[in-house]
Protein backbone atom coordinates (compact mmCIF):
# COMPACT_ATOMS: atom_id res chain seq x y z
CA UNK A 1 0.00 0.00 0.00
CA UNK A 2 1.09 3.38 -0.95
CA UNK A 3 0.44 6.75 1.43
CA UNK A 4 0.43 10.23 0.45
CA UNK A 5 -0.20 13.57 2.68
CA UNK A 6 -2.08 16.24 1.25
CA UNK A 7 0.09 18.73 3.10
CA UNK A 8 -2.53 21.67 4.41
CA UNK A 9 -1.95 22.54 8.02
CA UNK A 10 -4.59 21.55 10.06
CA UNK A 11 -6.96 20.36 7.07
CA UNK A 12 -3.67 17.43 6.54
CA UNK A 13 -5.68 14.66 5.10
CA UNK A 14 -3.47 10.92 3.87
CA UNK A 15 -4.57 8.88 0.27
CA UNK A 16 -4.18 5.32 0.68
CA UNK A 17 -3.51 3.76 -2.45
CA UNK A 18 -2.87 0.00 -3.35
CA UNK A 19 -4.97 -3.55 -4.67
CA UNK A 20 -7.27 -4.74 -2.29
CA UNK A 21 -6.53 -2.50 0.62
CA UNK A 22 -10.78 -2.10 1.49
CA UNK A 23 -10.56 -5.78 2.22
CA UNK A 24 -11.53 -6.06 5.65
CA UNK A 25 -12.46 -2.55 6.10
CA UNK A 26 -9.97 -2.18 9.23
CA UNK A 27 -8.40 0.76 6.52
CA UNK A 28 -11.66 2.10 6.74
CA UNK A 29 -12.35 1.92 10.44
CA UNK A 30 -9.11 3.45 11.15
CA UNK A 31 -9.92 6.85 9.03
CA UNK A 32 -13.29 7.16 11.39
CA UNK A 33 -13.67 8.88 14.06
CA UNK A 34 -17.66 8.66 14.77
CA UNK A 35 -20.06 6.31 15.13
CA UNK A 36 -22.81 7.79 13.02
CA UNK A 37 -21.84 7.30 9.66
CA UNK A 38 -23.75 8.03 6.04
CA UNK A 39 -22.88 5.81 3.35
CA UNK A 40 -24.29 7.56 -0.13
CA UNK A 41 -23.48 5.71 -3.19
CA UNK A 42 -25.59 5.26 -6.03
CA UNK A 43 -27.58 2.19 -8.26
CA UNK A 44 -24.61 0.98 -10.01
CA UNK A 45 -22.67 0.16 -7.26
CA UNK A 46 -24.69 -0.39 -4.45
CA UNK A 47 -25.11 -4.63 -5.79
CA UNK A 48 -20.86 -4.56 -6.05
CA UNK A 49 -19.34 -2.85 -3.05
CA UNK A 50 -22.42 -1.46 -0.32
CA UNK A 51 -23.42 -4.61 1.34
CA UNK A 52 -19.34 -5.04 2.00
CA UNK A 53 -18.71 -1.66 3.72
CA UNK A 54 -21.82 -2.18 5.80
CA UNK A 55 -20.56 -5.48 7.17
CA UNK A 56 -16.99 -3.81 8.08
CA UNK A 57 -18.78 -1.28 9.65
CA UNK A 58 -21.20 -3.55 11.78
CA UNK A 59 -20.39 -2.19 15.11
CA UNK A 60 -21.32 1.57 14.02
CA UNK A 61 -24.96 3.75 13.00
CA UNK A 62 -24.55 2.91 9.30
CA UNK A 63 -27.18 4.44 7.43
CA UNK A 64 -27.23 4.88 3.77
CA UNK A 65 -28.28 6.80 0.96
CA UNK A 66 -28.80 5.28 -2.70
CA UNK A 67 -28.96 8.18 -5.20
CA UNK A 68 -29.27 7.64 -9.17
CA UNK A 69 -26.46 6.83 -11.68
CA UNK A 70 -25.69 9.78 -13.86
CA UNK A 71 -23.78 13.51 -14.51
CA UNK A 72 -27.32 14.56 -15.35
CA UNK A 73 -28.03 13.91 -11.22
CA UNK A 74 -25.82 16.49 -9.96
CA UNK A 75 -28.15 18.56 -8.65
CA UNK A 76 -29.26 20.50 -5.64
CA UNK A 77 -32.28 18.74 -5.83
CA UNK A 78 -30.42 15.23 -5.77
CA UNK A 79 -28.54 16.51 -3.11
CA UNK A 80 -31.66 17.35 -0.95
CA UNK A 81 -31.61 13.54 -0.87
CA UNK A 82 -28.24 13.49 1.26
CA UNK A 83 -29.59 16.06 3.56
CA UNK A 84 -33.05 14.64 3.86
CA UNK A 85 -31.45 11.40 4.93
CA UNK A 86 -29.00 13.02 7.74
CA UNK A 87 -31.71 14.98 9.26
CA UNK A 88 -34.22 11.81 9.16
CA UNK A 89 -31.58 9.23 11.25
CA UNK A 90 -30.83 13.07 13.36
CA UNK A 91 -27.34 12.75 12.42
CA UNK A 92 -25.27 15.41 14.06
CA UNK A 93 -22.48 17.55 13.10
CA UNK A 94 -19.83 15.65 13.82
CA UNK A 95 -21.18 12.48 11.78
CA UNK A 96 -19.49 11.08 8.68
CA UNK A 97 -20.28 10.96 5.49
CA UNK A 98 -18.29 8.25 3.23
CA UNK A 99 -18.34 9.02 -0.77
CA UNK A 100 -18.63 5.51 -2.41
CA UNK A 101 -18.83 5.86 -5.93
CA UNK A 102 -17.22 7.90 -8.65
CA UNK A 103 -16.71 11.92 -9.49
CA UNK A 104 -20.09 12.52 -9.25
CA UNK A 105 -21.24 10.70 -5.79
CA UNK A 106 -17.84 12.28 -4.56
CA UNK A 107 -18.72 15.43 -5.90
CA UNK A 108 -22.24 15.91 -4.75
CA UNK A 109 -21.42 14.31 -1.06
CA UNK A 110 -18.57 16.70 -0.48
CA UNK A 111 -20.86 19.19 -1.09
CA UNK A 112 -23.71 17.92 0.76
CA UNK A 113 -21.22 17.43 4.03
CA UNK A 114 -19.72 21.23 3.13
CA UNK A 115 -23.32 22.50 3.74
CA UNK A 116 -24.60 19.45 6.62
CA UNK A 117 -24.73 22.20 9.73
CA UNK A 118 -21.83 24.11 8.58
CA UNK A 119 -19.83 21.30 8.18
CA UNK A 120 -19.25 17.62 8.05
CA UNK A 121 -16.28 15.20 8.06
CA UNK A 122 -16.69 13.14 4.80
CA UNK A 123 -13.89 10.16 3.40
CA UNK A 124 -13.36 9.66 0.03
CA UNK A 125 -13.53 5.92 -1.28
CA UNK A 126 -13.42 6.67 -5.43
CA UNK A 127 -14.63 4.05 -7.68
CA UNK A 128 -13.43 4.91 -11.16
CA UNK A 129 -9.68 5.76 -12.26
CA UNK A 130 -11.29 9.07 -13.38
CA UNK A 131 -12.16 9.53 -9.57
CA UNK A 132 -8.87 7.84 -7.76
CA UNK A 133 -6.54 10.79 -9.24
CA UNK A 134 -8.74 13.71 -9.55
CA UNK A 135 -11.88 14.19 -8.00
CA UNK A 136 -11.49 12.53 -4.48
CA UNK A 137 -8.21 14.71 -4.05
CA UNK A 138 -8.31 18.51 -3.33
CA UNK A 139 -11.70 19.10 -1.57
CA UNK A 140 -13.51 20.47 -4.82
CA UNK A 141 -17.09 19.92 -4.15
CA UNK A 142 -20.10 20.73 -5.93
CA UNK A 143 -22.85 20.11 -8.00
CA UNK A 144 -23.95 20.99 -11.83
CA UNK A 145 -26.62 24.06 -12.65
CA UNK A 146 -28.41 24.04 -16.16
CA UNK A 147 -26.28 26.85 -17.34
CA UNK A 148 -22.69 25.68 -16.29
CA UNK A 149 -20.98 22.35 -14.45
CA UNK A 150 -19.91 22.82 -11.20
CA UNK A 151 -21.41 25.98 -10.64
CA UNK A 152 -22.68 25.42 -7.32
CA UNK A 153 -20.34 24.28 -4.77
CA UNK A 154 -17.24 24.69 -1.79
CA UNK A 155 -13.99 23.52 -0.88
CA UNK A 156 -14.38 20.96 1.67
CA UNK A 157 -11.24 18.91 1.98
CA UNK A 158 -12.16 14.94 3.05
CA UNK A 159 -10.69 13.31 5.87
CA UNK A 160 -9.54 10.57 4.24
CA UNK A 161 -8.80 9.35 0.24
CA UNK A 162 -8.95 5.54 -0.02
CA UNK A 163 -7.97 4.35 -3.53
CA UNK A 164 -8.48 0.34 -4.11
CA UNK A 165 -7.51 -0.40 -7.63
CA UNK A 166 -9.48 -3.58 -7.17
CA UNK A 167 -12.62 -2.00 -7.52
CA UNK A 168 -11.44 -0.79 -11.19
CA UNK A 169 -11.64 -4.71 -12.33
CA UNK A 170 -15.49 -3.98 -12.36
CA UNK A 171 -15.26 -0.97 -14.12
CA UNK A 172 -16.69 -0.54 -17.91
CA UNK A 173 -14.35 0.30 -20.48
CA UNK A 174 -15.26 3.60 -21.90
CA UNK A 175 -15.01 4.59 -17.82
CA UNK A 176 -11.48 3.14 -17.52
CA UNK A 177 -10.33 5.35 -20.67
CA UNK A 178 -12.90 8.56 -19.03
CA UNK A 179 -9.97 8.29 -16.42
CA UNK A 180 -6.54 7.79 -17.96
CA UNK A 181 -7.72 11.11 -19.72
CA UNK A 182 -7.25 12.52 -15.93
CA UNK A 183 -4.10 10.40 -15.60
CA UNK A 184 -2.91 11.99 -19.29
CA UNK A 185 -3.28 15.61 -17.92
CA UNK A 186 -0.70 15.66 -15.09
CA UNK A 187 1.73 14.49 -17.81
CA UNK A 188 0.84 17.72 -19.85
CA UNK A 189 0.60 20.07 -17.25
CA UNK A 190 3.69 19.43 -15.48
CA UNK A 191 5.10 16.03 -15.27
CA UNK A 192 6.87 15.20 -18.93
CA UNK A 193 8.84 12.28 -17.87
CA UNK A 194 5.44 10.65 -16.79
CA UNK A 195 3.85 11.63 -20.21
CA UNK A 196 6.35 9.64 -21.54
CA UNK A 197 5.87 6.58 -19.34
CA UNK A 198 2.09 7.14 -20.47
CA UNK A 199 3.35 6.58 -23.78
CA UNK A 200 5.54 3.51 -23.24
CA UNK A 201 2.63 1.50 -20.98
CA UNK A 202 -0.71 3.35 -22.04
CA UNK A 203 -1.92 -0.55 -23.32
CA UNK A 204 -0.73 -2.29 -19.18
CA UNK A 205 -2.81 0.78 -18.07
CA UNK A 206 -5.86 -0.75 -20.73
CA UNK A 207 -5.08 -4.04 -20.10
CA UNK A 208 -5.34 -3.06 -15.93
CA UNK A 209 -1.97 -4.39 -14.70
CA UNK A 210 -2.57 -3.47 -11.08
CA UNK A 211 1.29 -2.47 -10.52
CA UNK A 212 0.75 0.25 -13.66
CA UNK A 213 -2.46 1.33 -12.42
CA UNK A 214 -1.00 1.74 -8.65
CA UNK A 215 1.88 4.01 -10.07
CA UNK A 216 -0.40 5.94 -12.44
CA UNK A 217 -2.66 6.88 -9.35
CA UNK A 218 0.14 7.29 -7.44
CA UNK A 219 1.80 9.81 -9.24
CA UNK A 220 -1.14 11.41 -10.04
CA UNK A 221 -2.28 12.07 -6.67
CA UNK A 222 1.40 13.23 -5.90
CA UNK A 223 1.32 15.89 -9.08
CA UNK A 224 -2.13 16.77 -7.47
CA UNK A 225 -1.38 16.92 -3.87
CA UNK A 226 1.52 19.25 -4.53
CA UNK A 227 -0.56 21.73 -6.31
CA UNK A 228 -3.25 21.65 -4.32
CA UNK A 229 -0.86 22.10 -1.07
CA UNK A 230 0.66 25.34 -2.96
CA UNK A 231 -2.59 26.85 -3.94
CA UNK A 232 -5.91 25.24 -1.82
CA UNK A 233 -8.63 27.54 -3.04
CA UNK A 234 -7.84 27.83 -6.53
CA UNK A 235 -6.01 31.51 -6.21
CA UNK A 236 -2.97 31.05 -8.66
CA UNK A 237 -1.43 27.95 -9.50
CA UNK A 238 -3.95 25.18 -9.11
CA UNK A 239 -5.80 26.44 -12.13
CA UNK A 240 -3.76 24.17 -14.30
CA UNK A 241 -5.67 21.60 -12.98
CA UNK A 242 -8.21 22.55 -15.13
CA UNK A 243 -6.57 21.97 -18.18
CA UNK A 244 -8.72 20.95 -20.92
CA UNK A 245 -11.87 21.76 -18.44
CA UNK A 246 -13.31 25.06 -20.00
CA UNK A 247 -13.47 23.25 -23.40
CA UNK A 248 -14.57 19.91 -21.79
CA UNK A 249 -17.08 21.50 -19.58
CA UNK A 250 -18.75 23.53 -22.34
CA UNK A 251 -18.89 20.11 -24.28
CA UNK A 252 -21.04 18.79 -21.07
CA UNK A 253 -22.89 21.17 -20.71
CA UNK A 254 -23.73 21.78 -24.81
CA UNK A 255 -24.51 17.98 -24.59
CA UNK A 256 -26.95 18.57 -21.36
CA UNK A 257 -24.62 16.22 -19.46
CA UNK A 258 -25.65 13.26 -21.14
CA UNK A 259 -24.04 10.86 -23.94
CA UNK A 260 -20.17 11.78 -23.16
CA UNK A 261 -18.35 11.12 -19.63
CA UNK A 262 -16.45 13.54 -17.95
CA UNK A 263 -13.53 12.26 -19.02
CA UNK A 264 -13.87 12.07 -22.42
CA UNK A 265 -15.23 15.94 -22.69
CA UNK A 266 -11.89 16.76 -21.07
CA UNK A 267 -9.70 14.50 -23.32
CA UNK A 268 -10.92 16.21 -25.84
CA UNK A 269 -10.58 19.19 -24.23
CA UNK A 270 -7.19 19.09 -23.86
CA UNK A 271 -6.01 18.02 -27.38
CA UNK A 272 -8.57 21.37 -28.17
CA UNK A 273 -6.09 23.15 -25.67
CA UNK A 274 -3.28 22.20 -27.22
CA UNK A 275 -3.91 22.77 -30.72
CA UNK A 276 -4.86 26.12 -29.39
CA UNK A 277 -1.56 26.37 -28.00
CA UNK A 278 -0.05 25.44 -31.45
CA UNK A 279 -1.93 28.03 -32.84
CA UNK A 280 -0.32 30.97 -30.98
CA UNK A 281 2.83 29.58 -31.65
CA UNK A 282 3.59 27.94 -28.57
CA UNK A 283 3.43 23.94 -28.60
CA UNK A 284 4.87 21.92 -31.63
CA UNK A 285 2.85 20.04 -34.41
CA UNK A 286 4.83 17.15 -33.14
CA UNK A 287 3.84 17.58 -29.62
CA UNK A 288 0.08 17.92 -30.56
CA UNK A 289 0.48 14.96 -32.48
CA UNK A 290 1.77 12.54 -29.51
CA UNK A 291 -1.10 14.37 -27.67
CA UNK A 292 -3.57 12.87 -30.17
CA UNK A 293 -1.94 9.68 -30.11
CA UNK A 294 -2.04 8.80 -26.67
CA UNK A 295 -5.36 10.06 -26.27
CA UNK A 296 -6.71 7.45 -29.59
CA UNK A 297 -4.50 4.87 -27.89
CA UNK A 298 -6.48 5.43 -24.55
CA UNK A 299 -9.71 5.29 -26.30
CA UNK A 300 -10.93 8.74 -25.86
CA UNK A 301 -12.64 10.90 -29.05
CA UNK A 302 -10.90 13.33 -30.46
CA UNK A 303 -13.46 14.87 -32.76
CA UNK A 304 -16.62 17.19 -31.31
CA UNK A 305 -19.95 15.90 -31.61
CA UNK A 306 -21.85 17.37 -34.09
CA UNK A 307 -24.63 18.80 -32.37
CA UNK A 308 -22.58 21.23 -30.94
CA UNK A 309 -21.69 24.39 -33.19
CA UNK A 310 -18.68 26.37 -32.90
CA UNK A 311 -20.21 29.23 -32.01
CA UNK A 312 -22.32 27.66 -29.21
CA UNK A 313 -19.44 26.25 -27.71
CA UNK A 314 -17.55 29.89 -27.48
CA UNK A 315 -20.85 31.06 -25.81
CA UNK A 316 -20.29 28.13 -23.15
CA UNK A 317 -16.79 28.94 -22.15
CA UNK A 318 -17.53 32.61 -21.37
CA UNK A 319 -19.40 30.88 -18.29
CA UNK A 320 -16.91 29.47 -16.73
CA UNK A 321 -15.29 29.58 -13.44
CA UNK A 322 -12.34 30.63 -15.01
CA UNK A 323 -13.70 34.22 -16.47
CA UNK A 324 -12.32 37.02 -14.96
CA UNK A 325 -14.43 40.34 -14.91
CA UNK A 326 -16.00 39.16 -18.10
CA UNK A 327 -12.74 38.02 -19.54
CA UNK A 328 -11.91 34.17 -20.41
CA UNK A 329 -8.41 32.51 -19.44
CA UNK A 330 -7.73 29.11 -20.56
CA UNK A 331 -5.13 27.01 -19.19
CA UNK A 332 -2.12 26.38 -22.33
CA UNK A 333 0.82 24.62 -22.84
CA UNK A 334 4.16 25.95 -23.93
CA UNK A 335 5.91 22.62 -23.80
CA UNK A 336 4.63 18.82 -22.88
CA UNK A 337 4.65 19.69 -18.99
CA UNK A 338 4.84 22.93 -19.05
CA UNK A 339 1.61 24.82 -18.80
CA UNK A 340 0.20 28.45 -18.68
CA UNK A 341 -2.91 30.34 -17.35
CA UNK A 342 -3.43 32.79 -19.48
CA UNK A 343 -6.27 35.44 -20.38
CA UNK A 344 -3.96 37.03 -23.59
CA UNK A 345 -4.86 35.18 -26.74
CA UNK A 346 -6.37 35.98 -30.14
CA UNK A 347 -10.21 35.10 -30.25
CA UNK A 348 -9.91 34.70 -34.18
CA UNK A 349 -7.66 31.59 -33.35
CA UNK A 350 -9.74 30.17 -31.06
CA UNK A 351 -13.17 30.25 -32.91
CA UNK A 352 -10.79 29.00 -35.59
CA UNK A 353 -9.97 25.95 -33.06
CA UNK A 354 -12.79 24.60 -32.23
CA UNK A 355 -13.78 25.47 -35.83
CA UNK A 356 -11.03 22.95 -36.83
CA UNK A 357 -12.35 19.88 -34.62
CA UNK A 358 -15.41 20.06 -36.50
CA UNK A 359 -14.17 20.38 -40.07
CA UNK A 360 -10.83 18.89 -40.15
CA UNK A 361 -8.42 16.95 -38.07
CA UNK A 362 -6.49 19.56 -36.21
CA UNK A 363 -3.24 20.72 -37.22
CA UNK A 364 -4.19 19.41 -41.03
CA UNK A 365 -4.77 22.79 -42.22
């Protein structure tokens, strides 16, 4: 088993990482500190993992909550769920909530134990790849409005990240390659030497050899738990965890968060971002075109549906979390692991690249 610290102060939280390590649940047991505990998970994999966690957690108030599958349920009204269910059992504020499931049962129980009476300890146990190095580390919670993803929401760090790359033997395909798109984006952002082992073992990570998938989430949650120890709330440099995000999210939400995963709006995303970069002069055609590569050879798209217009997709990135006083910045690279937030960039170029994904295989023209 590997351990991380996510190094904030007081809000100092450990990831446990490794095959098997739920087990028992004496990991789990360990990380609590309460006897009233909320387990909210959803349909999917309530048959698979619920009735397990229950049993190692026999000797505490286990309640649960079972909330539908789905992007499209991350919702304040879904969430009401949560809440309704901790003020029902009269749950207090020093209960626990535990997150089984992936990004978006993470997401929306973060968020539900940010609001719970000001406050409530939650532990992360992730369920997808996407989940394991992204969304259970770094205390982003929230839930999805009509008009933009993620919209709604706080930073609420967990008290615990428990990442079992077991529980990725039951996961679907098209969700394994939703994740290594997360996995892909630490390589671009700042770790090149770990794009490059992407490249050489992208088909063990496919084929889930545990000992590749262990040191994929591993370093992944190390890229991420240094930049979220540098910059917790999002002030400075932890926006280049978003790279790829504005154009992913505005795929999501174009799409009504339905037909694509997360993961495979932000793959795409990020080869958009990076032909972008190319663009302004700043990233190779050869880099852009190992980008592409490894994200065909991880089995994300790389072309934009075409329901979604070029112009309708500009509109969607002006609302995003990213806009400053009206003004857009996109997170760029200038190199493979070397990356750039950045609000100075000719709009002609990027109508022109999201034009491209549409018409023509970027970088062809």
């Amino acid at each position: 088993m590997r351990k991380i610290k996510v190094d904030l102060g007081v809000r100092s939280y450990p990831i446990f990482i490794g095959a098997g390590i739920l087990g028992s649940g004496e990991l789990l047991v360990e990380q609590l500190s309460t006897r009233q505990v909320l387990i909210v998970t959803n349909k999917t994999i309530e048959p698979l993992y619920l009735s397990s966690m229950q049993s190692a957690l026999a000797d505490r108030n286990v309640k649960t909550c079972v909330l539908p599958d789905g992007e499209s349920y991350k919702t304040l009204e879904v969430m009401q769920d949560i809440i309704t269910a901790l003020l029902e059992h009269r749950f207090s504020r020093d209960c626990c909530l535990i997150a089984l499931g992936g990004g978006v049962v993470g997401d929306i129980t973060g968020f539900a134990a940010a609001c719970y009476q000001r406050g409530a300890q939650y532990i992360q146990v992730p369920t997808t790849l996407l989940a394991q190095v992204d969304s259970s580390v770094g205390g982003k919670t929230a839930v999805n409005h009509r008009l933009g993803k993620n919209m709604i929401g706080a930073f609420h760090q967990p008290a615990a990240v428990i990442a079992d790359i077991k529980v990725l033997d039951t996961l679907p395909e098209r969700q394994l390659s939703a994740g290594l798109a997360e996995v892909i984006k630490y390589g671009l952002i700042r770790d090149a030497e770990f794009f490059t082992w992407l490249e050489a073992n992208i088909h063990k990570l496919k084929a889930r050899d545990a000992d590749a998938l262990i040191y994929a989430v591993e370093r992944s949650c190390l890229n991420k738990a240094a930049v979220v120890a540098a910059d917790e709330t999002e002030q400075g440099l932890r926006a280049i965890l978003n790279y790829g995000h504005t154009f992913g999210h505005a795929i999501e939400t174009g799409l009504d968060y339905q037909g694509w995963l997360h993961g495979e709006a932000v793959g795409l995303g990020m080869l958009m971002a990076a032909e972008f970069s190319r663009r302004l002069g700043w990233l190779t055609a050869e880099s852009v075109g190992r980008i592409r590569a490894l994200l065909e050879q991880a089995g994300l798209p790389v072309r934009l549906p075409q329901s979604l217009s070029t112009s309708m997709l500009r509109e969607l990135m002006a609302v995003d979390k990213k806009s400053r006083q009206g003004n857009l910045f996109l997170v760029l690279l200038k190199a493979i692991g070397s990356s750039v937030v950045t609000g100075d960039f000719n709009n002609q170029y990027l109508l022109e690249t999201i034009d491209s994904f549409q018409t023509s295989m970027p970088g062809s023209d």
